[in-house]
PDB file of N, CA and C in Angstrom:
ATOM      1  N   UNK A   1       0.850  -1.164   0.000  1.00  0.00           N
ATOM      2  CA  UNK A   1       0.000   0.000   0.000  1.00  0.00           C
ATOM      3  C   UNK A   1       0.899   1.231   0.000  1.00  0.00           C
ATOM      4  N   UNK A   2       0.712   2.057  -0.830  1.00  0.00           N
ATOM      5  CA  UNK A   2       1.301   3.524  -1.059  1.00  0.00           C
ATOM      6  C   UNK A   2       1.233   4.389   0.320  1.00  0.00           C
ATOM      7  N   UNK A   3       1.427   4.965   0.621  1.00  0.00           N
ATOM      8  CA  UNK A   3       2.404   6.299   1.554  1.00  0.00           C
ATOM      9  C   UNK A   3       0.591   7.248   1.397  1.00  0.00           C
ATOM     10  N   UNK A   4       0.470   7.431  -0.070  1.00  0.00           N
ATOM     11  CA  UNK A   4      -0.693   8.267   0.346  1.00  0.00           C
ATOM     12  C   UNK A   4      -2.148   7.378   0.260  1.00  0.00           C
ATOM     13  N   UNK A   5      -2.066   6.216   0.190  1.00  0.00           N
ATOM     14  CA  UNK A   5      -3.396   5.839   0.678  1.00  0.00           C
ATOM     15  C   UNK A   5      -3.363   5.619   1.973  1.00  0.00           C
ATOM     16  N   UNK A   6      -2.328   5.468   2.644  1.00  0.00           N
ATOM     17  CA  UNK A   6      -2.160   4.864   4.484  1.00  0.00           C
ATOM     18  C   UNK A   6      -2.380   6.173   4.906  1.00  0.00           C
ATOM     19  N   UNK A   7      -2.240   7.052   4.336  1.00  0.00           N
ATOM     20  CA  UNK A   7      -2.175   8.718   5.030  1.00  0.00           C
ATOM     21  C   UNK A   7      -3.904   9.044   4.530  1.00  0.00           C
ATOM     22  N   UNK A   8      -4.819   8.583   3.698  1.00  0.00           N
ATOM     23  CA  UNK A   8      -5.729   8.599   2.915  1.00  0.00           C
ATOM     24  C   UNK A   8      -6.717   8.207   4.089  1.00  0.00           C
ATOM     25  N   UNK A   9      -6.091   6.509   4.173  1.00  0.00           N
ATOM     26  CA  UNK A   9      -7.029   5.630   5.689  1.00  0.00           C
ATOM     27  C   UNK A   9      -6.827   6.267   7.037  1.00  0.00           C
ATOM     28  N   UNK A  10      -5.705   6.521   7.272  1.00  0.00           N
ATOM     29  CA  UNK A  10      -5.568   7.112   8.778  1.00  0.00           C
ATOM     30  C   UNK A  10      -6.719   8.822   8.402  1.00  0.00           C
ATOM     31  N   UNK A  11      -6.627   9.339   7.718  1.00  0.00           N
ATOM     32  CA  UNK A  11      -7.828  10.428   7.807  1.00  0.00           C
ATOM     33  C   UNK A  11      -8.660  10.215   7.704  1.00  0.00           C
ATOM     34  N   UNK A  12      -9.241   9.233   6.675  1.00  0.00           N
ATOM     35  CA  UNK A  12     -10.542   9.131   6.571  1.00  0.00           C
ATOM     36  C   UNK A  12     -11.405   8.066   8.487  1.00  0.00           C
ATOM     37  N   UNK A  13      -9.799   7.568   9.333  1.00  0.00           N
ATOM     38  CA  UNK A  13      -9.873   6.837  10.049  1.00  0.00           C
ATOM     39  C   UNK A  13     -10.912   8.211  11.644  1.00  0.00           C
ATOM     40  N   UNK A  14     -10.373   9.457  10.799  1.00  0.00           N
ATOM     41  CA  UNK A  14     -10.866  10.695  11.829  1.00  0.00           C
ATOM     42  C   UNK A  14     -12.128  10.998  12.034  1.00  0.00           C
ATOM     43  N   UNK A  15     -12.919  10.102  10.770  1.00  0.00           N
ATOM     44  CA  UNK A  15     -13.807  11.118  10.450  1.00  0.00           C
ATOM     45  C   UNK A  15     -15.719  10.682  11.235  1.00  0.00           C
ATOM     46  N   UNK A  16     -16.134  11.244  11.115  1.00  0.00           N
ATOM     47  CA  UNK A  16     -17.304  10.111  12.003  1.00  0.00           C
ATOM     48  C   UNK A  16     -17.959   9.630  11.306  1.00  0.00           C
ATOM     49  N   UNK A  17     -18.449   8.058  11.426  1.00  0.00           N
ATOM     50  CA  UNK A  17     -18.981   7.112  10.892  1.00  0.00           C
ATOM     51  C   UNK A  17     -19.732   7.686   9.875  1.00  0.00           C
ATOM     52  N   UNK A  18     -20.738   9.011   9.404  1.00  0.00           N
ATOM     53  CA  UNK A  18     -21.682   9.476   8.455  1.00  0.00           C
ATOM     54  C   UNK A  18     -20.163   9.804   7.410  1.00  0.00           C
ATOM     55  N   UNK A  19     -19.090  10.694   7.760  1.00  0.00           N
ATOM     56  CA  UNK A  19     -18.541  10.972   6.566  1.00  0.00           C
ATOM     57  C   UNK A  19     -17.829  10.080   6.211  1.00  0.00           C
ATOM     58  N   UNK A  20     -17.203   8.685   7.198  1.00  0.00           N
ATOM     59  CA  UNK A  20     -16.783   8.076   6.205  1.00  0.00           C
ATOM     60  C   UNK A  20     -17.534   7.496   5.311  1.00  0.00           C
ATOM     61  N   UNK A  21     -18.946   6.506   5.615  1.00  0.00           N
ATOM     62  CA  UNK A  21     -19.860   6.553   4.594  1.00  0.00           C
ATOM     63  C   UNK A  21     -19.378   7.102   3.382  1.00  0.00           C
ATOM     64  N   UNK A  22     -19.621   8.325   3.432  1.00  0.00           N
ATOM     65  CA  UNK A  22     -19.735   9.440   2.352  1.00  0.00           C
ATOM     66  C   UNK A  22     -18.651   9.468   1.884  1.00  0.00           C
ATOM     67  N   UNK A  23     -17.033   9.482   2.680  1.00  0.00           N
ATOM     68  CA  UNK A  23     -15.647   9.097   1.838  1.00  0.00           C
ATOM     69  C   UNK A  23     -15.419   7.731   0.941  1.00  0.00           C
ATOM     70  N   UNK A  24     -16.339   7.119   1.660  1.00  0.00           N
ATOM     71  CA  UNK A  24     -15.853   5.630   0.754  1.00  0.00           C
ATOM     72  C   UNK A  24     -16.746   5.408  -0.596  1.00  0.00           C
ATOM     73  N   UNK A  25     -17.956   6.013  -0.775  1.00  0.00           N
ATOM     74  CA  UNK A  25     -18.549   6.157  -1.689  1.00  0.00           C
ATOM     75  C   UNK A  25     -18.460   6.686  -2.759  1.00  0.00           C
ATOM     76  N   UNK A  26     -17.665   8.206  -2.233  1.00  0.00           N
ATOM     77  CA  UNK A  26     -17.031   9.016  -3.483  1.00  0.00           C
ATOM     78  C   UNK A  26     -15.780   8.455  -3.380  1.00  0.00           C
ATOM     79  N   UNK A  27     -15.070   7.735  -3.130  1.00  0.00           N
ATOM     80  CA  UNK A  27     -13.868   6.650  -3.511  1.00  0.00           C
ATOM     81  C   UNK A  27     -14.109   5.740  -4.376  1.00  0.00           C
ATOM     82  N   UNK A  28     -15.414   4.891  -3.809  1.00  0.00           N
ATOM     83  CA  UNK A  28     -15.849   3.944  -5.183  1.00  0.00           C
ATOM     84  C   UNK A  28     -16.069   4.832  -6.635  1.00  0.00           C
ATOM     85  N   UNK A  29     -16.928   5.636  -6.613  1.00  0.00           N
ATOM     86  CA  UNK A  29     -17.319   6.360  -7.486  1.00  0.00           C
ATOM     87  C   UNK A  29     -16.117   6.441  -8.482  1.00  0.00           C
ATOM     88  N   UNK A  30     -14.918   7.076  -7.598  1.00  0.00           N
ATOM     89  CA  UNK A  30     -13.816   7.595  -8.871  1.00  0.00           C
ATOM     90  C   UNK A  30     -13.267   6.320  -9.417  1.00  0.00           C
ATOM     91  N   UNK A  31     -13.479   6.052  -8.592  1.00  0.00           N
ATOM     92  CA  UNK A  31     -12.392   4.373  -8.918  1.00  0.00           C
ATOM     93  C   UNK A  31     -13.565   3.551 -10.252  1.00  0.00           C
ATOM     94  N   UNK A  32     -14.812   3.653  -9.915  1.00  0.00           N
ATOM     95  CA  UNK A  32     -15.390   3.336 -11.000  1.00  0.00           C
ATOM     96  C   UNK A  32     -15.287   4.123 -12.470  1.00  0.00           C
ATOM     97  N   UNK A  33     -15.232   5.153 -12.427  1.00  0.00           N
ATOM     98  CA  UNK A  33     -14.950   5.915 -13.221  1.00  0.00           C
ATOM     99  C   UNK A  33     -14.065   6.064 -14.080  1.00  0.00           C
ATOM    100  N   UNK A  34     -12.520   5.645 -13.381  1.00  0.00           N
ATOM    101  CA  UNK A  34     -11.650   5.153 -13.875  1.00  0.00           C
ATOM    102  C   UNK A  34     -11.340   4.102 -14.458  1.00  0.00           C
ATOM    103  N   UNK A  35     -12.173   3.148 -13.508  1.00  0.00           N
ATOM    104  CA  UNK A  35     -12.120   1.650 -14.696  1.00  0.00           C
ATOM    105  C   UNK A  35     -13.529   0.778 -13.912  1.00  0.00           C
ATOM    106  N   UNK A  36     -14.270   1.356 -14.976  1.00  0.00           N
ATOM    107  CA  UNK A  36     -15.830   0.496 -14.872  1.00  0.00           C
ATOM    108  C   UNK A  36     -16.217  -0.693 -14.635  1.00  0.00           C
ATOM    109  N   UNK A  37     -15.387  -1.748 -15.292  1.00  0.00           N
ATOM    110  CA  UNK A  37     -15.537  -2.648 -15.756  1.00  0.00           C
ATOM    111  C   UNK A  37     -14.154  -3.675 -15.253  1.00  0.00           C
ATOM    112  N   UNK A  38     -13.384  -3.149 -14.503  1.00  0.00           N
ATOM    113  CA  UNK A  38     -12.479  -3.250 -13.548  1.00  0.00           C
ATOM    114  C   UNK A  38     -11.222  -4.204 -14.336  1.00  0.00           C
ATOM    115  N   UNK A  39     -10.455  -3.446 -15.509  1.00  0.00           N
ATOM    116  CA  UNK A  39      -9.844  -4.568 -16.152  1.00  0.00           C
ATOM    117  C   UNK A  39      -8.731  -4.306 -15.964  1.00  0.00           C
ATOM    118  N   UNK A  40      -8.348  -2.223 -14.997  1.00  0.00           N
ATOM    119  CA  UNK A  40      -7.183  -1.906 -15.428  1.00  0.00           C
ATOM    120  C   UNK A  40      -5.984  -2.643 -14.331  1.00  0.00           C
ATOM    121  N   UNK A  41      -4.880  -2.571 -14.071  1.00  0.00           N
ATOM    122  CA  UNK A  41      -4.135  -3.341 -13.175  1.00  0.00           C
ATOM    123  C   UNK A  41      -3.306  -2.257 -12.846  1.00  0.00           C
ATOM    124  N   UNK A  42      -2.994  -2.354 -11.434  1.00  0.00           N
ATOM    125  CA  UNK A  42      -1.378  -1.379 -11.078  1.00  0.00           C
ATOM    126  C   UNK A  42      -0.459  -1.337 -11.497  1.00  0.00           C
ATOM    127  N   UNK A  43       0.757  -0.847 -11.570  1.00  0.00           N
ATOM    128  CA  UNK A  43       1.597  -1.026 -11.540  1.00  0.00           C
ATOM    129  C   UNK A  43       2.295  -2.042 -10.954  1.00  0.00           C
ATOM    130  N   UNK A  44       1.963  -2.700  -9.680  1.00  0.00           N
ATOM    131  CA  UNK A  44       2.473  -4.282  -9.133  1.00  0.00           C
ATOM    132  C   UNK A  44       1.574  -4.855  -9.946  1.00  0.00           C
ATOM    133  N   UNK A  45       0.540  -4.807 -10.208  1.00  0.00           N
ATOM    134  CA  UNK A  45      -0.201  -6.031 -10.770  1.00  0.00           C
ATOM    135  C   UNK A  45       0.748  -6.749 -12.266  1.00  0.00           C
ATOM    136  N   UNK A  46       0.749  -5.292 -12.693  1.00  0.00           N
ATOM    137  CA  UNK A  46       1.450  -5.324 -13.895  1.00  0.00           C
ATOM    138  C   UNK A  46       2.706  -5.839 -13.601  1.00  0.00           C
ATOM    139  N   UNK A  47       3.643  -6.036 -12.570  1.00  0.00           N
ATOM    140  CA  UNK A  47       4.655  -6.415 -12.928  1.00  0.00           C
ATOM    141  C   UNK A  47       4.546  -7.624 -12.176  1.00  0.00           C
ATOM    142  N   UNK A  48       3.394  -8.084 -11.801  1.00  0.00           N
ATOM    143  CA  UNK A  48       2.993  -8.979 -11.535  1.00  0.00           C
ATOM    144  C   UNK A  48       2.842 -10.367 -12.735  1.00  0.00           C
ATOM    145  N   UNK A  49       2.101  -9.842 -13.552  1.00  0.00           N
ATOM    146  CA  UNK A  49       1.461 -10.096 -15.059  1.00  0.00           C
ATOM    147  C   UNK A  49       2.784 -10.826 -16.134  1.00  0.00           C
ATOM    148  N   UNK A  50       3.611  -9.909 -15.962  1.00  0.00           N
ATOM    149  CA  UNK A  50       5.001  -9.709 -16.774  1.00  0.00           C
ATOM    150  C   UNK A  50       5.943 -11.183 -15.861  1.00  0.00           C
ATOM    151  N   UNK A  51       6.351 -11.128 -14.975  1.00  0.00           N
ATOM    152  CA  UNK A  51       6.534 -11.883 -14.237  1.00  0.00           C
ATOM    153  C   UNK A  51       6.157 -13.810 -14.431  1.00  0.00           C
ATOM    154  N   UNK A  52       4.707 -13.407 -14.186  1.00  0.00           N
ATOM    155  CA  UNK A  52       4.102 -14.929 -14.496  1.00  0.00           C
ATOM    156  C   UNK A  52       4.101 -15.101 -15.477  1.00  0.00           C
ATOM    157  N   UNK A  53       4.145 -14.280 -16.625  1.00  0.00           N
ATOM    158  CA  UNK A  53       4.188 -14.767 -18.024  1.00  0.00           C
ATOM    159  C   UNK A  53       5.458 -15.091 -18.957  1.00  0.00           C
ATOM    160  N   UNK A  54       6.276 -14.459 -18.183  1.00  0.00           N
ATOM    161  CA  UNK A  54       7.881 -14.983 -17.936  1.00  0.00           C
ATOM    162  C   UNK A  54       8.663 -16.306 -17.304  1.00  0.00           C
ATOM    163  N   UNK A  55       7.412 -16.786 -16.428  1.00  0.00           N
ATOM    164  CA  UNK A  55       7.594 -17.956 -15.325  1.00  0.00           C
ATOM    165  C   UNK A  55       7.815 -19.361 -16.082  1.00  0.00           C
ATOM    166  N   UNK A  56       7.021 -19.612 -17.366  1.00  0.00           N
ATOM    167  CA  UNK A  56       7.102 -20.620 -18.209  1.00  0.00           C
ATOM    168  C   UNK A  56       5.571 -21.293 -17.765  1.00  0.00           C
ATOM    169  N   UNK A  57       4.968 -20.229 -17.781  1.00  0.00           N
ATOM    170  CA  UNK A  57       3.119 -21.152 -17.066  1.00  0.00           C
ATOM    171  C   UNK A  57       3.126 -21.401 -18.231  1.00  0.00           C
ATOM    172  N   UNK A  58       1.238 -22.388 -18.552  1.00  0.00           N
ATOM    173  CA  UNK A  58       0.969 -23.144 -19.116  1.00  0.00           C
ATOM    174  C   UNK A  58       0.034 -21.949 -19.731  1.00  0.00           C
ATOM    175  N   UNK A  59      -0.273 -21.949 -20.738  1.00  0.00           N
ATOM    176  CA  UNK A  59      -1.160 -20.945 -21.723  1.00  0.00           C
ATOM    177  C   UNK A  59      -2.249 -21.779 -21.861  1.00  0.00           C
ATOM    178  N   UNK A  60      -3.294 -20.966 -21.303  1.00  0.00           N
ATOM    179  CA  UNK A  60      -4.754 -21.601 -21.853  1.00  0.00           C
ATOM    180  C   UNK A  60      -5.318 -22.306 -23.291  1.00  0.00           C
ATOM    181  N   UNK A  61      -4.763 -21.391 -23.986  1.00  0.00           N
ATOM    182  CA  UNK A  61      -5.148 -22.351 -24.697  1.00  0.00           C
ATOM    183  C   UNK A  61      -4.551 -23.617 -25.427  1.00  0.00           C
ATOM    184  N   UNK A  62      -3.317 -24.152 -24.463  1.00  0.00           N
ATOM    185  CA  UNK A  62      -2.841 -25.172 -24.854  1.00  0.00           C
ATOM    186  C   UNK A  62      -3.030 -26.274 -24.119  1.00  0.00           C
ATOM    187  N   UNK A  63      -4.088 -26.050 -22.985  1.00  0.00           N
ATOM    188  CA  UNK A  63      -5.024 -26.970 -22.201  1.00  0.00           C
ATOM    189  C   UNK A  63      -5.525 -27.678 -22.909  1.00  0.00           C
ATOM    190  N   UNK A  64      -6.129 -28.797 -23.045  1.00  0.00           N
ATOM    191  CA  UNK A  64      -6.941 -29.815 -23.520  1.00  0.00           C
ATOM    192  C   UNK A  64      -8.081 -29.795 -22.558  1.00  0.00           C
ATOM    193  N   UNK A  65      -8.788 -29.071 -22.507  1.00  0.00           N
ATOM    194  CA  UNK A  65      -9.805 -29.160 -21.364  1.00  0.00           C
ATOM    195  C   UNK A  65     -11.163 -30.427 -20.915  1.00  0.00           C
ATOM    196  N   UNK A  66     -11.062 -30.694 -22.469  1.00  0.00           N
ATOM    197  CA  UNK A  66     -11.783 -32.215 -22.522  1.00  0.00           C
ATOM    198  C   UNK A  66     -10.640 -33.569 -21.939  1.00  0.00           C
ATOM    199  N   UNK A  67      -9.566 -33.021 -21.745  1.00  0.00           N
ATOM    200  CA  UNK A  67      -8.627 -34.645 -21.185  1.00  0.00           C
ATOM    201  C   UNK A  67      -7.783 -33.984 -20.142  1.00  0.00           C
ATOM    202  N   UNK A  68      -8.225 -33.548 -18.964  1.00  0.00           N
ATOM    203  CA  UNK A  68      -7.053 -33.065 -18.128  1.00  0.00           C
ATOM    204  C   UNK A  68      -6.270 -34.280 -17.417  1.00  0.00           C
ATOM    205  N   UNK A  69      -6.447 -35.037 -17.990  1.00  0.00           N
ATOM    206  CA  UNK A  69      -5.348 -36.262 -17.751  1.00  0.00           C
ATOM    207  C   UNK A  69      -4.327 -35.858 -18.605  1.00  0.00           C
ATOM    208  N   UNK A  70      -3.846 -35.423 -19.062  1.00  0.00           N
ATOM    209  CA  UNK A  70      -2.971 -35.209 -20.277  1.00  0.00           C
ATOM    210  C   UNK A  70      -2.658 -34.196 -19.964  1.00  0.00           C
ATOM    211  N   UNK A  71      -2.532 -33.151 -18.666  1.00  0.00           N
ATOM    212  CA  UNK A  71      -1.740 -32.347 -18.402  1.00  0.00           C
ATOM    213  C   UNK A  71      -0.579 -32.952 -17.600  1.00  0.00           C
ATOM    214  N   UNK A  72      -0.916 -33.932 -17.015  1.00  0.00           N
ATOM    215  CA  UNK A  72       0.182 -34.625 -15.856  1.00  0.00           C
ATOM    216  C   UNK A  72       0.861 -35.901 -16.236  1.00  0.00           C
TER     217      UNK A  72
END
């Protein structure tokens, strides 16, 4: 967690139960706004992503999904 969301929670940690309500809502809000449909990834995610796909995993579609005996 980033420096300014811990500084983000500890304020919003001040506030009384009605405004946080009201902080976490207009939090969802932007965050929806930004990605609706929730596909975008962080920066860790992303080097998250890069990482496992570097790892030598198994690619979907080279599953046989009708014989998963034949993965092992």
């Amino acid at each position: 967690m980033s420096g300014i969301v811990k500084n983000a929670a500890k304020m919003m940690e001040m506030l009384p139960e009605e405004d946080k309500r009201f902080a976490y809502e207009f939090i969802k809000k932007l965050v929806l706004a930004w990605d609706p449909d929730f596909t975008k990834v962080t920066d860790e995610e992303r080097r998250n992503i890069e990482e496992a796909e570097q790892s030598g995993f198994v690619d979907e579609e080279d599953i046989n999904w009708d014989d998963l005996s034949a993965v092992f």
